[in-house]
Protein backbone atom coordinates (compact mmCIF):
# COMPACT_ATOMS: atom_id res chain seq x y z
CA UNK A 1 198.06 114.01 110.97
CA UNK A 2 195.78 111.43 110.02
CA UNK A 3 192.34 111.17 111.22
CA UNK A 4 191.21 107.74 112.61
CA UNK A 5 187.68 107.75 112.61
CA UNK A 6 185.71 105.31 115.45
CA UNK A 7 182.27 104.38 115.36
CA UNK A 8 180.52 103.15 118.76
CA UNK A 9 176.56 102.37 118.84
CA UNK A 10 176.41 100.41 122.27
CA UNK A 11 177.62 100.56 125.84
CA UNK A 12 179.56 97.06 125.50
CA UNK A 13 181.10 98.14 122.33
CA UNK A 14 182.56 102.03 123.65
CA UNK A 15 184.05 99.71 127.01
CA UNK A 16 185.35 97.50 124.61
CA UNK A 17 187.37 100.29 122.57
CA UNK A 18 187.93 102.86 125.24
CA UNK A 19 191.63 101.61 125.82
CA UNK A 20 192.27 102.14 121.94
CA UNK A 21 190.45 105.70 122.17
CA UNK A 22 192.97 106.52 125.10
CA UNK A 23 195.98 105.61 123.10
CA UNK A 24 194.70 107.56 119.90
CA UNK A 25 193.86 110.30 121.51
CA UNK A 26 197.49 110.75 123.25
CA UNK A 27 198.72 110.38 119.74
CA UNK A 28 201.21 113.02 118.31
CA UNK A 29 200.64 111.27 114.74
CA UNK A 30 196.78 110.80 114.75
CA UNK A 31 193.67 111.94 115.36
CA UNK A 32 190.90 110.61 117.19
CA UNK A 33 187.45 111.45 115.16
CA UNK A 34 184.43 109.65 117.35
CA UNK A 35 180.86 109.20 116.03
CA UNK A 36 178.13 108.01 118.14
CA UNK A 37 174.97 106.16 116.78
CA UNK A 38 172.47 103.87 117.89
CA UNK A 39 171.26 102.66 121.28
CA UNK A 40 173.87 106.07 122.47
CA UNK A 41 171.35 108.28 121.41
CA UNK A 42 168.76 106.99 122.98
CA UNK A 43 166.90 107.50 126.27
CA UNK A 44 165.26 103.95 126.52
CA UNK A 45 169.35 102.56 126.61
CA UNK A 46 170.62 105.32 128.87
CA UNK A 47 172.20 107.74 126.67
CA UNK A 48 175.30 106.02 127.11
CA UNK A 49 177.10 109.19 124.70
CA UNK A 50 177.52 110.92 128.03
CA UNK A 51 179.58 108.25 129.46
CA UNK A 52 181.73 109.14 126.45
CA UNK A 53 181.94 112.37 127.19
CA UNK A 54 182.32 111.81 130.95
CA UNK A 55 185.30 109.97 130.31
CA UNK A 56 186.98 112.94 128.56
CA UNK A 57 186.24 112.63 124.56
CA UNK A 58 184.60 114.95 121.78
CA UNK A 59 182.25 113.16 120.42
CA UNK A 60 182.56 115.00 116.68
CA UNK A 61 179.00 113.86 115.21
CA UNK A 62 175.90 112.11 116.30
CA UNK A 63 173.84 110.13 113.93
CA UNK A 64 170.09 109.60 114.86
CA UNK A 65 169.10 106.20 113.50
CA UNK A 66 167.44 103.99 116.22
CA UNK A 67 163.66 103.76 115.81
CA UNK A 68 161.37 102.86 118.75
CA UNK A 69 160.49 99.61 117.78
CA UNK A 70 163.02 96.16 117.01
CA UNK A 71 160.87 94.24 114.77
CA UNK A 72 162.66 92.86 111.56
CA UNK A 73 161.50 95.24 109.37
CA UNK A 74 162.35 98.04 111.99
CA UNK A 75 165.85 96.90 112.05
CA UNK A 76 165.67 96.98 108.49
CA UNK A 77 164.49 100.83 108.19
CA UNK A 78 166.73 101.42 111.17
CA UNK A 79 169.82 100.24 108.90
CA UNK A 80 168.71 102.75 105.85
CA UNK A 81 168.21 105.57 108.12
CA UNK A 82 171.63 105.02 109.29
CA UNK A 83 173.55 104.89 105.87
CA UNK A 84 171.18 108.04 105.30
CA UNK A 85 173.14 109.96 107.89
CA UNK A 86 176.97 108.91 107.50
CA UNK A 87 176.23 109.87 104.20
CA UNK A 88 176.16 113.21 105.71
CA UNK A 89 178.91 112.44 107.85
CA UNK A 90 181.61 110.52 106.73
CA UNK A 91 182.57 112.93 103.22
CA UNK A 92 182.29 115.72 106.68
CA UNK A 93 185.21 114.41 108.43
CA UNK A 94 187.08 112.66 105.71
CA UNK A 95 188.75 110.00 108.08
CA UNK A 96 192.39 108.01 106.45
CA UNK A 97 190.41 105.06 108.42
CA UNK A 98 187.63 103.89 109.90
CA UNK A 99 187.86 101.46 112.76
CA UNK A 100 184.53 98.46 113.83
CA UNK A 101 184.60 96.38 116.08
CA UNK A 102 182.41 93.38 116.09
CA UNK A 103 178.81 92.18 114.03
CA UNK A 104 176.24 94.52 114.64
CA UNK A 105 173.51 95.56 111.79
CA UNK A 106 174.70 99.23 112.31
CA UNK A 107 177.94 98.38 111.75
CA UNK A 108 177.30 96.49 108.65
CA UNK A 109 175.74 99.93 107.68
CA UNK A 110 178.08 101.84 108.59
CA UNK A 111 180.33 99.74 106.48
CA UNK A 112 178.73 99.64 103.32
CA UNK A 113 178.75 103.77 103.39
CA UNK A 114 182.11 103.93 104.14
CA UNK A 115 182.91 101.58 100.90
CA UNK A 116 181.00 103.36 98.67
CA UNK A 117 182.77 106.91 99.98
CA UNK A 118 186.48 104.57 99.40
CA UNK A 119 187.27 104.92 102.95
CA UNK A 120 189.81 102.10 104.23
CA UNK A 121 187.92 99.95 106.96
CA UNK A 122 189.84 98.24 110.14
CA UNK A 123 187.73 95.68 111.86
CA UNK A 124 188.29 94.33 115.28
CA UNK A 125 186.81 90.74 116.17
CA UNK A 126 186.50 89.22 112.91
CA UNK A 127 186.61 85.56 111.93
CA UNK A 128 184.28 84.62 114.56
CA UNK A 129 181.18 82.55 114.40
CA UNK A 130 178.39 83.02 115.98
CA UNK A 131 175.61 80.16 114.31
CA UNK A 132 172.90 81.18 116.45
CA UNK A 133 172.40 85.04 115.44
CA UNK A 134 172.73 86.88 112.26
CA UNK A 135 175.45 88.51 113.67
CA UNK A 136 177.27 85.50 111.93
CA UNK A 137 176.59 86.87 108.38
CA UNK A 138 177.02 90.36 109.21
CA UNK A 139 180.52 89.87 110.62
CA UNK A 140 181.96 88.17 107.58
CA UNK A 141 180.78 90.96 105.11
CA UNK A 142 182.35 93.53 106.88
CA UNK A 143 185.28 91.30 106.98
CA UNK A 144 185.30 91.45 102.88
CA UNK A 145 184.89 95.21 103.13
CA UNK A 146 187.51 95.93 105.65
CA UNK A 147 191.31 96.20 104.76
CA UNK A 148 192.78 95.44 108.09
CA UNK A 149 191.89 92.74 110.60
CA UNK A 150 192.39 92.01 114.10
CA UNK A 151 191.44 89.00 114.96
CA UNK A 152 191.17 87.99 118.90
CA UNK A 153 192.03 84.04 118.12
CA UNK A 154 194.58 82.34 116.14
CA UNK A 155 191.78 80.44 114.49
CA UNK A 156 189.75 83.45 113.45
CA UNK A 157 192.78 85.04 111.59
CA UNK A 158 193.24 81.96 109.83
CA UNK A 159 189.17 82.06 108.72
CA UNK A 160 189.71 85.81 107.63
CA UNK A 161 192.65 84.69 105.33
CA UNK A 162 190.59 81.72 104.50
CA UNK A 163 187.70 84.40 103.16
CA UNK A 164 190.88 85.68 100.75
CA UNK A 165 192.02 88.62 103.26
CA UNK A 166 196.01 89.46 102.63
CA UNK A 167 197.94 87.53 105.58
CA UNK A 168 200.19 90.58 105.98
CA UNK A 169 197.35 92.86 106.76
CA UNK A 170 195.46 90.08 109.48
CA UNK A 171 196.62 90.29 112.63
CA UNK A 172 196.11 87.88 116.25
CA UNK A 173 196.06 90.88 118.67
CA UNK A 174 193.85 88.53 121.36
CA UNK A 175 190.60 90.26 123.01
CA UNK A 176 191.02 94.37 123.50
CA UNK A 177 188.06 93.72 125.97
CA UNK A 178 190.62 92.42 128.60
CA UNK A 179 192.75 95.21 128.25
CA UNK A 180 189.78 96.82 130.38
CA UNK A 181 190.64 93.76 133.57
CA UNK A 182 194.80 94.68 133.51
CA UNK A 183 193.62 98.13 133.49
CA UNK A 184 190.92 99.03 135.99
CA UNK A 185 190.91 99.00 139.78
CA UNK A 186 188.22 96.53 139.92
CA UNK A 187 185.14 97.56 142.67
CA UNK A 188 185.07 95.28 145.93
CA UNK A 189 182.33 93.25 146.77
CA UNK A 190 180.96 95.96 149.77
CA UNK A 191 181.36 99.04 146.90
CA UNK A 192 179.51 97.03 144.70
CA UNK A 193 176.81 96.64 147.64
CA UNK A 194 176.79 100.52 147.93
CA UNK A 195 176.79 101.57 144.63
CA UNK A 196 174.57 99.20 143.01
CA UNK A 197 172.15 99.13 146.53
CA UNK A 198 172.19 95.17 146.26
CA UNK A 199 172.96 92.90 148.99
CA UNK A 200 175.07 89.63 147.30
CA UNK A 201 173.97 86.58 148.89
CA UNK A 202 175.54 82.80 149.45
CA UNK A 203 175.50 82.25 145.28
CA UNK A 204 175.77 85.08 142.82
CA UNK A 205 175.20 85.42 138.87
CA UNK A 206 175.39 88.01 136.26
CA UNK A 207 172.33 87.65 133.66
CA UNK A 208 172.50 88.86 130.03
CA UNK A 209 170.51 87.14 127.75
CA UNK A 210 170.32 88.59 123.64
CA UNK A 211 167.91 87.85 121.50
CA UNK A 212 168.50 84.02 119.22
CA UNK A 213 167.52 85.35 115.80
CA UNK A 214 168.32 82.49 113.72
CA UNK A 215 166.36 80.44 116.51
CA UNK A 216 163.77 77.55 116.65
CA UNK A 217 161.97 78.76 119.70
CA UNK A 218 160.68 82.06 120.32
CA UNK A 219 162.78 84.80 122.16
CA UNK A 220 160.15 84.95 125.50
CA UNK A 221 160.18 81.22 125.36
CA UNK A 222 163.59 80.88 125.39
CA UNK A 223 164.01 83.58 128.18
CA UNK A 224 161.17 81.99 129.99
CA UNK A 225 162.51 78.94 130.44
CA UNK A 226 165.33 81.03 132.14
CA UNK A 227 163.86 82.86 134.41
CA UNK A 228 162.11 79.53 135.47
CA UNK A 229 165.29 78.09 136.25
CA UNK A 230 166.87 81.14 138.56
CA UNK A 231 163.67 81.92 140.46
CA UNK A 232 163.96 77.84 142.10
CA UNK A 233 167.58 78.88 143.37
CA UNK A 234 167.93 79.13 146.73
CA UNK A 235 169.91 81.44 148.38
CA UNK A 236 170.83 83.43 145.40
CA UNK A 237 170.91 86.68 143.37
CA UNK A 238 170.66 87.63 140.51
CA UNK A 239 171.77 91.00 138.92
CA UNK A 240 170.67 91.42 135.04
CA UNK A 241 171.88 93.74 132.49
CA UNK A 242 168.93 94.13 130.05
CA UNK A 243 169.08 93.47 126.20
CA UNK A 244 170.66 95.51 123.27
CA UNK A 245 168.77 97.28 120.46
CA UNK A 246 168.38 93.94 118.43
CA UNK A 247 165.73 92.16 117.31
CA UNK A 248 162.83 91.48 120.09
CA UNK A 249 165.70 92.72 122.30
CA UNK A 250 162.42 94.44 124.25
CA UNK A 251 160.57 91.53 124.85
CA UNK A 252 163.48 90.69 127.02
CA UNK A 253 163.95 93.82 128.59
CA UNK A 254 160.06 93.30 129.69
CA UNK A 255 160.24 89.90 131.33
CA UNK A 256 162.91 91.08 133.05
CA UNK A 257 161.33 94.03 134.42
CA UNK A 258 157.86 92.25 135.68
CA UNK A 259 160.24 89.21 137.02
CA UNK A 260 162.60 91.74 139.08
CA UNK A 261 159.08 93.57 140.57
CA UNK A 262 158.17 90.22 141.68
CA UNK A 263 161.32 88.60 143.11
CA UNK A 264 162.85 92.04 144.73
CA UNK A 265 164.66 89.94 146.92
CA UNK A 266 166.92 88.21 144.99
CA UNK A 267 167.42 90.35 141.41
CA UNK A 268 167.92 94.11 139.96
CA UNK A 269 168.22 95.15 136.76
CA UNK A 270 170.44 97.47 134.82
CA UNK A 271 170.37 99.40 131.98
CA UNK A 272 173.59 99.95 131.53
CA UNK A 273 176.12 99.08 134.27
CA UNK A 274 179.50 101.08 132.21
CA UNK A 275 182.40 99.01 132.32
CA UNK A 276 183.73 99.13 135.32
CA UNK A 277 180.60 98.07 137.23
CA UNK A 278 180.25 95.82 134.63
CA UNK A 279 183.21 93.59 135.14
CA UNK A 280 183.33 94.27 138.81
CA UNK A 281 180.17 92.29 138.65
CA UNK A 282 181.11 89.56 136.90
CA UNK A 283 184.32 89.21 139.36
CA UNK A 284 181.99 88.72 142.59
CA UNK A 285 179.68 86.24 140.77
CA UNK A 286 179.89 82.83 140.33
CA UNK A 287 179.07 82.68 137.17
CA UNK A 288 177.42 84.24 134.00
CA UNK A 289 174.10 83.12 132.91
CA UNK A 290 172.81 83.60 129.43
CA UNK A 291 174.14 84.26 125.69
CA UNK A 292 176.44 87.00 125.64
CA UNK A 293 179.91 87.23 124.44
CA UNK A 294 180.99 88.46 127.75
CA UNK A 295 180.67 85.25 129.16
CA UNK A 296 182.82 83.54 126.58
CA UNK A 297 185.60 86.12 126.16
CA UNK A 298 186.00 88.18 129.49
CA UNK A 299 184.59 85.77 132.24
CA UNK A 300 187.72 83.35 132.20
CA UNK A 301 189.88 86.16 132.94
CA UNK A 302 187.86 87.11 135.97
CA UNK A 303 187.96 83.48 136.99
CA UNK A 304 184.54 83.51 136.80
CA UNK A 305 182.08 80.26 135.16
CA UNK A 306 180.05 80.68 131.61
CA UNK A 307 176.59 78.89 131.40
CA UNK A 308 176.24 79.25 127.76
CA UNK A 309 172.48 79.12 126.94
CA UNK A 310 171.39 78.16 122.93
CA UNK A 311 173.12 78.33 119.82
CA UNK A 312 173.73 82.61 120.04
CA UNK A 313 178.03 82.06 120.62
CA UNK A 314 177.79 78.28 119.32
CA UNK A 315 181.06 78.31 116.99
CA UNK A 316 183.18 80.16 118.98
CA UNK A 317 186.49 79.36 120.54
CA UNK A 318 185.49 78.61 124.14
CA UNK A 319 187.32 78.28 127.73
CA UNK A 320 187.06 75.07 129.45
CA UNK A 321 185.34 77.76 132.10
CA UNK A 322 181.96 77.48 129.63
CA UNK A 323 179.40 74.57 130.44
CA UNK A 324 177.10 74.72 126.95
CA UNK A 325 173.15 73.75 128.19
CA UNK A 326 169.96 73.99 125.74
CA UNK A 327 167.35 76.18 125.98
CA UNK A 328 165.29 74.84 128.40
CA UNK A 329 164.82 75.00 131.62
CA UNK A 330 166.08 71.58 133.35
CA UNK A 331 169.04 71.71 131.28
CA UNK A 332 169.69 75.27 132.64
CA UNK A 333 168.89 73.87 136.22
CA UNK A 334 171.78 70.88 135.88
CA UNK A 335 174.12 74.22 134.36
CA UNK A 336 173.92 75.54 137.56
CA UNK A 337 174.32 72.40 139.52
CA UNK A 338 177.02 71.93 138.17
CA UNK A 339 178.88 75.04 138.40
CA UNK A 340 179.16 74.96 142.24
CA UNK A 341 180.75 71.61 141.46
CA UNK A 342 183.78 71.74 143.51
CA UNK A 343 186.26 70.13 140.97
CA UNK A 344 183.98 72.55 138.20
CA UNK A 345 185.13 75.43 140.52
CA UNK A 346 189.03 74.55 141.14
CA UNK A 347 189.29 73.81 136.92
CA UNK A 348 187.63 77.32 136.92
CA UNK A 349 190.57 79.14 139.20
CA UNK A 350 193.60 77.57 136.60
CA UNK A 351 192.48 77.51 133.44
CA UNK A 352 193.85 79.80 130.54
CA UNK A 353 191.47 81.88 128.52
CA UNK A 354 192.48 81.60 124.69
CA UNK A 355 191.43 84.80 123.81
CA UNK A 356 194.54 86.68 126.17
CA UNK A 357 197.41 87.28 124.57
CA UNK A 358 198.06 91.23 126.23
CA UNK A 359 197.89 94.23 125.20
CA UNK A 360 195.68 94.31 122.20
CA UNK A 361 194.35 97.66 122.48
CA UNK A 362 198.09 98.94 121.71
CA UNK A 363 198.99 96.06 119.19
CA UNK A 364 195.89 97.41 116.94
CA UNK A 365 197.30 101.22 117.92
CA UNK A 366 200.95 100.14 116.52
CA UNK A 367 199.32 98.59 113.17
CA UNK A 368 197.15 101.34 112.91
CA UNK A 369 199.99 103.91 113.06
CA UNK A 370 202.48 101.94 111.11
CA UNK A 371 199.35 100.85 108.39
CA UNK A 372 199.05 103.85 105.54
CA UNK A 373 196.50 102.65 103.25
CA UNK A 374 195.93 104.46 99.89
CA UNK A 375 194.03 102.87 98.26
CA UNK A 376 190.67 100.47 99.11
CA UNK A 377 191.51 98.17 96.01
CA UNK A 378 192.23 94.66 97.36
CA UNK A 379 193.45 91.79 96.22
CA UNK A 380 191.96 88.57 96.44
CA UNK A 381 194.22 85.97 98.85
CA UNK A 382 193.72 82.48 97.06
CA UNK A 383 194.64 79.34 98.99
């Protein structure tokens, strides 16, 4: 049999792959190796590994590698000590392939270990631009050191071919996040209530807001002039998933505790919400405030508005469901005006989101199956 190995560091990113772990691990012809990293492992995130392991997988190695503090040069250190331990790991389990999704520094890690062992890379969400972060960068070099793609646009598989990636071995398999909206039972508004002991008033909004690194302003002025626009809402609440492990991702994670113990009445905050909550969420809101990818690629689906904050997910291919604003905060206020814009709301309920096509979780599980790659040599696709 051979051994697909998956690496998850972050609660989005295991919701985002848990329908291809499900088909893997039903497999007759393959199997599932897991390794949990990162923000996982640690208590300040949740350890979000037993969510993994609530949901019925072996997790077959944990690598240590997030340090307690996100500064540049942390993230930096953070990055060594991870290629420190898959080189451990990886010649361990001696996976045919080794699946990432998406643009995080432990990814890129991850990676460059696993070119240096020779072990044949597929990467989900490349192409993608993202000018605001250094995500952006990160993305397209494990692009060059992956041997199959799956792209979630049209567009972004033509960029990876344009970046000399074999068209035969690039592949448009749409978003494998909204596998996760066909496939769940989706929480009502009143079990939301219960579970989440909120109490959803006349206007609604999910807030996630990740740190700008390639920025002008600073991250707590950016998210300042946020949390200066919600707390003038009326008649509103707010429920906020806090930051990831990236750069200054605590300085968020702070405001948004001392703004939450002052405005009890309208806001929570969440770790970690797991999938399920997670989109549930996003369902019952009217929109999603902030900078996260969620908003761009997953809200249309739920039929739910985007207000796009900054430059973070400037680049990519966006609903019409996605009003862009700058980061400030009377720009954020006219966002919101106009997103309870009744012709705003009816474009909302028929639009198309172009990152749907169906099914990608098992589109990536055919490939996968069908793709034996021997060798990590690659050829160079010339326009």
């Amino acid at each position: 049999m051979r051994k697909i190995c998956i690496v998850t560091a972050t609660r989005a990113e295991y919701g985002l792959l848990k329908p291809l772990l499900d088909l893997i691990q039903k497999s007759d012809e393959l199997e599932l190796q897991i390794i949990a990293t990162g923000a996982h492992l640690s208590p300040e995130f949740g350890l979000t590994y037993t969510q993994i392991e609530s949901d019925g997988f072996k997790i077959d190695e944990k690598v240590e590698m997030l340090l307690s503090s996100d500064t540049p040069s942390s993230i930096v250190k953070t990055m060594g000590v991870t290629m420190l331990g898959f080189a451990d790991v990886l010649p361990r389990l001696n996976p045919d392939l080794l699946v990432i999704l998406g643009d995080r520094y432990e990814m890129l890690a991850v990676a460059s270990a696993a070119t240096i062992f020779r072990i044949p890379i597929a990467h989900i969400h490349g192409g993608e631009v993202t000018e605001g972060a250094y995500d952006d960068a990160i993305r397209h070099a494990i692009t060059k050191m992956s041997h199959l793609h799956f792209a979630s646009t049209e567009p972004y598989r033509n960029r990876i071919i344009q970046m000399g990636e074999q068209p035969e071995r690039v592949f448009n398999v749409g978003a494998i996040g909204l596998d996760n909206i066909r496939d769940l039972q989706l929480l009502s508004k009143e079990e939301l209530e219960k579970d989440l002991g909120i109490k959803f008033k006349k206007y609604n909004y999910q807030v996630t807001f990740h740190p700008e690194t390639l920025g002008n302003l600073s991250v707590a002025e950016q998210f300042q002039n946020l949390l200066n626009a919600i707390k003038e809402q009326e008649d509103s609440f707010f429920v906020f998933t806090k930051a990831n492990a990236d750069t200054d991702g605590r300085i968020i994670n702070q405001m948004i505790d001392e703004f939450v113990k002052a405005n009890q009445h309208k806001s929570k905050a969440f770790t970690s919400l797991g999938t399920l909550r997670f989109l549930s969420v996003v369902k019952q809101c009217d929109a999603i405030i902030g900078n996260s990818s969620s908003g761009i690629v997953e809200a249309p689906s739920l039929k739910t508005a985007t207000l796009n904050i900054g430059d973070r997910q400037k680049g990519r291919v966006q609903a019409e469901s996605t009003i862009n604003v700058e980061s400030n905060e009377e720009e954020i206020k006219k966002g919101i005006k106009k997103i309870h814009d009744t012709s705003f709301k009816e474009s909302v309920d028929t639009l198309d989101n172009p990152y749907d096509k169906g099914g990608a979780a098992l589109e990536i599980f055919r490939q996968i199956s069908k793709s034996k790659i021997n060798s990590t040599i690659k050829s160079f696709y010339s326009l």
